[in-house]
N, C-alpha and C. Protein backbone atom coordinates (compact mmCIF):
# COMPACT_ATOMS: atom_id res chain seq x y z
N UNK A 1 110.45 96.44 102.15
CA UNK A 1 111.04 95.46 101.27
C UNK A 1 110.61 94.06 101.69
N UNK A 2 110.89 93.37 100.54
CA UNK A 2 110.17 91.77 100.95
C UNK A 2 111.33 91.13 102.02
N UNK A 3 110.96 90.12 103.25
CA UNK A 3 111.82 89.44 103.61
C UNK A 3 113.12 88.87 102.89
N UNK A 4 112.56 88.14 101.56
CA UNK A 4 113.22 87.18 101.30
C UNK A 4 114.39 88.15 100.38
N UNK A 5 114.07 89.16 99.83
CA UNK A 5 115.02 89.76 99.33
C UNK A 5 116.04 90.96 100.79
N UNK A 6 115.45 91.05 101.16
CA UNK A 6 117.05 91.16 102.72
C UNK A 6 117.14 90.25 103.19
N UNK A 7 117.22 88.88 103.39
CA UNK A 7 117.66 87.97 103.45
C UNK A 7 118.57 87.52 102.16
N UNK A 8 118.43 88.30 101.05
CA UNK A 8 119.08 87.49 99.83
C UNK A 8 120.45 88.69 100.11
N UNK A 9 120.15 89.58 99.85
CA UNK A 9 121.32 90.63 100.10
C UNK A 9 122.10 90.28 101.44
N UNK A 10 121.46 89.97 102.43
CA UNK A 10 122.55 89.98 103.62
C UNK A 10 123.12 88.60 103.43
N UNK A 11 123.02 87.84 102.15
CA UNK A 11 123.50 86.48 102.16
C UNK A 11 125.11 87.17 101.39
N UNK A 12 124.10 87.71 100.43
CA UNK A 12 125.45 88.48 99.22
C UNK A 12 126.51 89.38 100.05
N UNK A 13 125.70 89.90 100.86
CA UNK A 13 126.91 90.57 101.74
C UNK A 13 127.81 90.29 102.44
N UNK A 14 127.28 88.64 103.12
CA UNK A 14 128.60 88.29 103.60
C UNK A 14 129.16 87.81 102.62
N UNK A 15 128.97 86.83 101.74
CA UNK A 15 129.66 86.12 101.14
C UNK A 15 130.75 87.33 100.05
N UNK A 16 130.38 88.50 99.94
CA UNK A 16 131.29 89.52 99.54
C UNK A 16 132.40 90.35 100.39
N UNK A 17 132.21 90.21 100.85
CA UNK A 17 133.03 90.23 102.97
C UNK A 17 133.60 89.16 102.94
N UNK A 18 133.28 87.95 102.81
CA UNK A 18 134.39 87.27 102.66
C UNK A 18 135.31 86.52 101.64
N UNK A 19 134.63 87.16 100.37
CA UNK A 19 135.78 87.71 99.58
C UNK A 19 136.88 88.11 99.59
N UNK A 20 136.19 89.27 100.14
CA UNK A 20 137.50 90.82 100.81
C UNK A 20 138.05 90.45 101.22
N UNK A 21 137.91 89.30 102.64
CA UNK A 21 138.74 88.60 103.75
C UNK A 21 139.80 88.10 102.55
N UNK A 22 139.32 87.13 102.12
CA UNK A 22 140.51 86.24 101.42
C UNK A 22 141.38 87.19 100.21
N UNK A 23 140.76 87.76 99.47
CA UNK A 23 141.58 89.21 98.62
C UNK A 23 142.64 89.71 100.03
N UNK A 24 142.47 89.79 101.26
CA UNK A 24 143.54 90.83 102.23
C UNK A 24 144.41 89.53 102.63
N UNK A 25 144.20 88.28 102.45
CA UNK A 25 145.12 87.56 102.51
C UNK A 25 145.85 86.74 101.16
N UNK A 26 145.86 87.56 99.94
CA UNK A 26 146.15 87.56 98.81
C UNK A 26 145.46 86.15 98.51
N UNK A 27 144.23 85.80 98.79
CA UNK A 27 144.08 84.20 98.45
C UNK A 27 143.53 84.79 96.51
N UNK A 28 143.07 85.62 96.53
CA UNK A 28 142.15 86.37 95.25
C UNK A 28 142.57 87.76 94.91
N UNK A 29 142.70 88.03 94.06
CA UNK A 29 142.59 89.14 93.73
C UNK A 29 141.89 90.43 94.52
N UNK A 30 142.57 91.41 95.13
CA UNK A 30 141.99 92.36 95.79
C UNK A 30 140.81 93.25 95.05
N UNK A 31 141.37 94.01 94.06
CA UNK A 31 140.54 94.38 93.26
C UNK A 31 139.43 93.86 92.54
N UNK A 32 139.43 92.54 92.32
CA UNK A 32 138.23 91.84 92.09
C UNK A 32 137.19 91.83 93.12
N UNK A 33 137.58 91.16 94.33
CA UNK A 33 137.07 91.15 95.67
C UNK A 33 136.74 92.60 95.94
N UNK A 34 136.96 93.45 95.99
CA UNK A 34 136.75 95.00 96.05
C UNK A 34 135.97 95.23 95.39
N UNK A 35 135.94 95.00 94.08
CA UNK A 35 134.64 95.55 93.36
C UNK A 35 133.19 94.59 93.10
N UNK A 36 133.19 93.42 93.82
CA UNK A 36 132.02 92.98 93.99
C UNK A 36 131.61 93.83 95.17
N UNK A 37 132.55 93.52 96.57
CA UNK A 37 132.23 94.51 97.54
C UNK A 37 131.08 95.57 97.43
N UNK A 38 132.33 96.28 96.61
CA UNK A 38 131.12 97.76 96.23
C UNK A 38 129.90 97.20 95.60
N UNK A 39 130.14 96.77 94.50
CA UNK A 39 128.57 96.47 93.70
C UNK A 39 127.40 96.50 94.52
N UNK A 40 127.96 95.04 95.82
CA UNK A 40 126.66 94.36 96.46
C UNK A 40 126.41 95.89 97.36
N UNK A 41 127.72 96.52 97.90
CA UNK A 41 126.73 97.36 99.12
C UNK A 41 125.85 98.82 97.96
N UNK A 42 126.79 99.06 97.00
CA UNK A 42 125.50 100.26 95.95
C UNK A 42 124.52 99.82 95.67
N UNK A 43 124.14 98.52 95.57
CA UNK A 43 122.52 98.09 94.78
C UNK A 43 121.67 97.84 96.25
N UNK A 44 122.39 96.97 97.19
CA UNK A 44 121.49 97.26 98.78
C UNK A 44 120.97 98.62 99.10
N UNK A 45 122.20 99.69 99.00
CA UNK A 45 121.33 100.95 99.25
C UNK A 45 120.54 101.40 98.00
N UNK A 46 121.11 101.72 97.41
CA UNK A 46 119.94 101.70 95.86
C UNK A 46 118.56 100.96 96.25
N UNK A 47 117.86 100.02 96.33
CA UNK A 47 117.28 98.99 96.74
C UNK A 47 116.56 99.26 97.76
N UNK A 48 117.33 100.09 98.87
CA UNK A 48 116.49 100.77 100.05
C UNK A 48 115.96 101.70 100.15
N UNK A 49 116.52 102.59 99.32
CA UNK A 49 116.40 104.05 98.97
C UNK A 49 115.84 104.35 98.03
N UNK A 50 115.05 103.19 97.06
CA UNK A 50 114.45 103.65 95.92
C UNK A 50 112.74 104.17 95.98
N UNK A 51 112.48 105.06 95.61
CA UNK A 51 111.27 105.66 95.73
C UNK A 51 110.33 105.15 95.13
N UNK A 52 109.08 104.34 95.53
CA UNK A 52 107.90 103.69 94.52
C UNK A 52 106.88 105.07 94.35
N UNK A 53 107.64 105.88 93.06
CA UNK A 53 106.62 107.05 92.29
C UNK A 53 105.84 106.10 91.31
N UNK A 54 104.78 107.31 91.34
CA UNK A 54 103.88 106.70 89.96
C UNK A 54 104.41 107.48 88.18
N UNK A 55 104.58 107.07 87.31
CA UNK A 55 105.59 106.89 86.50
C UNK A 55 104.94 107.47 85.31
N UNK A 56 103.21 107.04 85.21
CA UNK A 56 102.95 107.31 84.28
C UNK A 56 102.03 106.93 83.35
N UNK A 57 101.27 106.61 82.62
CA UNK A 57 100.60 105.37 82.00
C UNK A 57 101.21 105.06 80.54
């Protein structure tokens, strides 16, 4: 993967972590904060785990 895109995700990741933080101290909505959570960590692994097949012409 390119640098700059794990560098962009581990930006999204904290800043979704500390979301969560403030959702567990009711500053936000938990469930909001929760489901960015998830989003950012399914598309990181998605993202890591995706296979470059050839597709086709």
């Amino acid at each position: 993967m390119n640098p700059i895109i794990i560098t962009g995700m581990t930006l999204l990741f904290g800043g979704a972590f500390f979301l969560q933080i403030l959702g567990l101290m009711n500053m936000i909505p938990v469930i909001l904060s929760s489901l960015i959570l998830f989003v950012i960590i399914v598309s990181g692994i998605y993202g890591m785990t995706r296979k470059k097949t050839f597709k086709g012409f």
